[in-house]
C-alpha atoms as a PDB file:
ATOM      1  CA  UNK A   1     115.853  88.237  63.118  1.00  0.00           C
ATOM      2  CA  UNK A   2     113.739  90.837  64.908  1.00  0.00           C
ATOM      3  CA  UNK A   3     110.152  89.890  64.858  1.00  0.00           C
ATOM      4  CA  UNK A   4     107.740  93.364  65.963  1.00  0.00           C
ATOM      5  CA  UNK A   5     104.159  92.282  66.926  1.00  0.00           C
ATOM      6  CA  UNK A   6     100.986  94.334  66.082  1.00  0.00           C
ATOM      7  CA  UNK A   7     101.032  95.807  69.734  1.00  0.00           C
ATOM      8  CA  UNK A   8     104.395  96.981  69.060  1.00  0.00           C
ATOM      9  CA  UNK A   9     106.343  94.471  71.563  1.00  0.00           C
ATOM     10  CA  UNK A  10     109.643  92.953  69.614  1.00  0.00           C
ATOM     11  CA  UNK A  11     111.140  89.513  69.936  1.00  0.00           C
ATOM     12  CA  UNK A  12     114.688  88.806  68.766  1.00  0.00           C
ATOM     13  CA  UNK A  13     115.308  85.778  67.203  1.00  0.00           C
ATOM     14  CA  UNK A  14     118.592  83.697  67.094  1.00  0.00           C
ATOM     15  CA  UNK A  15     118.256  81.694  63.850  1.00  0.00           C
ATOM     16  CA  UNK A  16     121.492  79.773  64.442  1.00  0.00           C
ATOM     17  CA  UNK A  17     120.430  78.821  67.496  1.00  0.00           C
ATOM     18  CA  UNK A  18     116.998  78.169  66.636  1.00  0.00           C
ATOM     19  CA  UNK A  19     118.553  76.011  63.605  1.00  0.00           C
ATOM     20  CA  UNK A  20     120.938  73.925  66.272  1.00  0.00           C
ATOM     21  CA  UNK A  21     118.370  73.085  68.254  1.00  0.00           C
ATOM     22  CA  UNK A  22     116.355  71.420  65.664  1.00  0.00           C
ATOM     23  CA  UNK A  23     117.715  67.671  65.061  1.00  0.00           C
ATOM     24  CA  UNK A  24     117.193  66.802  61.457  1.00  0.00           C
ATOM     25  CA  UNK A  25     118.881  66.084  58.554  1.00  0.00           C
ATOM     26  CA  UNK A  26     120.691  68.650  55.902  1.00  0.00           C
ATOM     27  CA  UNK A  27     117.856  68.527  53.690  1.00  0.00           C
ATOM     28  CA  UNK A  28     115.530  69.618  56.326  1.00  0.00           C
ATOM     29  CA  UNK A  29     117.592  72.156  57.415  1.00  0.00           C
ATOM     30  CA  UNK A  30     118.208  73.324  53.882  1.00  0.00           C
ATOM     31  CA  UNK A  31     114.539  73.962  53.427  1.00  0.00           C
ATOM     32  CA  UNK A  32     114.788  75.544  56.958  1.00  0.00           C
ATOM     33  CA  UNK A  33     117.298  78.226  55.718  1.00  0.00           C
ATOM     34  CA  UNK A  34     115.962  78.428  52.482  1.00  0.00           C
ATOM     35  CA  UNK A  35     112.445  79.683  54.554  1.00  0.00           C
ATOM     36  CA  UNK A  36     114.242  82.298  56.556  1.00  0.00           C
ATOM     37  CA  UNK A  37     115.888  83.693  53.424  1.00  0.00           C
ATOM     38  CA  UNK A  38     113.158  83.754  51.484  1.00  0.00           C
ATOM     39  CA  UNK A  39     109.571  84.041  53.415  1.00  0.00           C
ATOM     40  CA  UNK A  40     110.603  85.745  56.924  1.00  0.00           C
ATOM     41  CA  UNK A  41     107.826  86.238  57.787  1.00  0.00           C
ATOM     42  CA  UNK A  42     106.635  81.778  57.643  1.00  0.00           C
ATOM     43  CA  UNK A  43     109.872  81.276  59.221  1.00  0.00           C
ATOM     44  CA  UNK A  44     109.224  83.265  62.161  1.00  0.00           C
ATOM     45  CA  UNK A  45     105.483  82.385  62.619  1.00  0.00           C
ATOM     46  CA  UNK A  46     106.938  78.568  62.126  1.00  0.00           C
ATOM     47  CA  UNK A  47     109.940  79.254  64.998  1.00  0.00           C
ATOM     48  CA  UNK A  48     107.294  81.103  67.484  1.00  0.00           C
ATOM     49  CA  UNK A  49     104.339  78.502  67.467  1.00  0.00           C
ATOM     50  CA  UNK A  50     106.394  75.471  67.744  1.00  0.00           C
END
C-alpha cells in the first residue's frame, strides 16, 4: 500500500509485513485484513500512528 501525504511525500507500506509483526490471534488479524480491504485509508492511519 502506497500512502501519499498532503505535502505530497509517499510512504510505502508492506502489509504482510506489517501483519507479521503484529502477535495476535486469527480473529484479530482477520479484522486486520478485513480493514485494509475495506477502509484503506483507517488501516493506514492505524499502521502509521502505532
Amino acid at each position: 500500500m502506497t500512502v501519499v501525504f498532503g505535502d505530497g511525500t509517499t510512504r510505502r507500506l508492506n502489509c504482510s509485513e506489517i501483519e507479521a509483526i503484529y502477535d495476535m490471534h486469527a480473529s484479530a488479524r482477520s479484522r486486520l485484513i478485513w480493514l485494509k480491504e475495506n477502509e484503506p485509508f483507517a488501516y493506514a492511519e492505524l499502521v502509521l500512528n502505532n
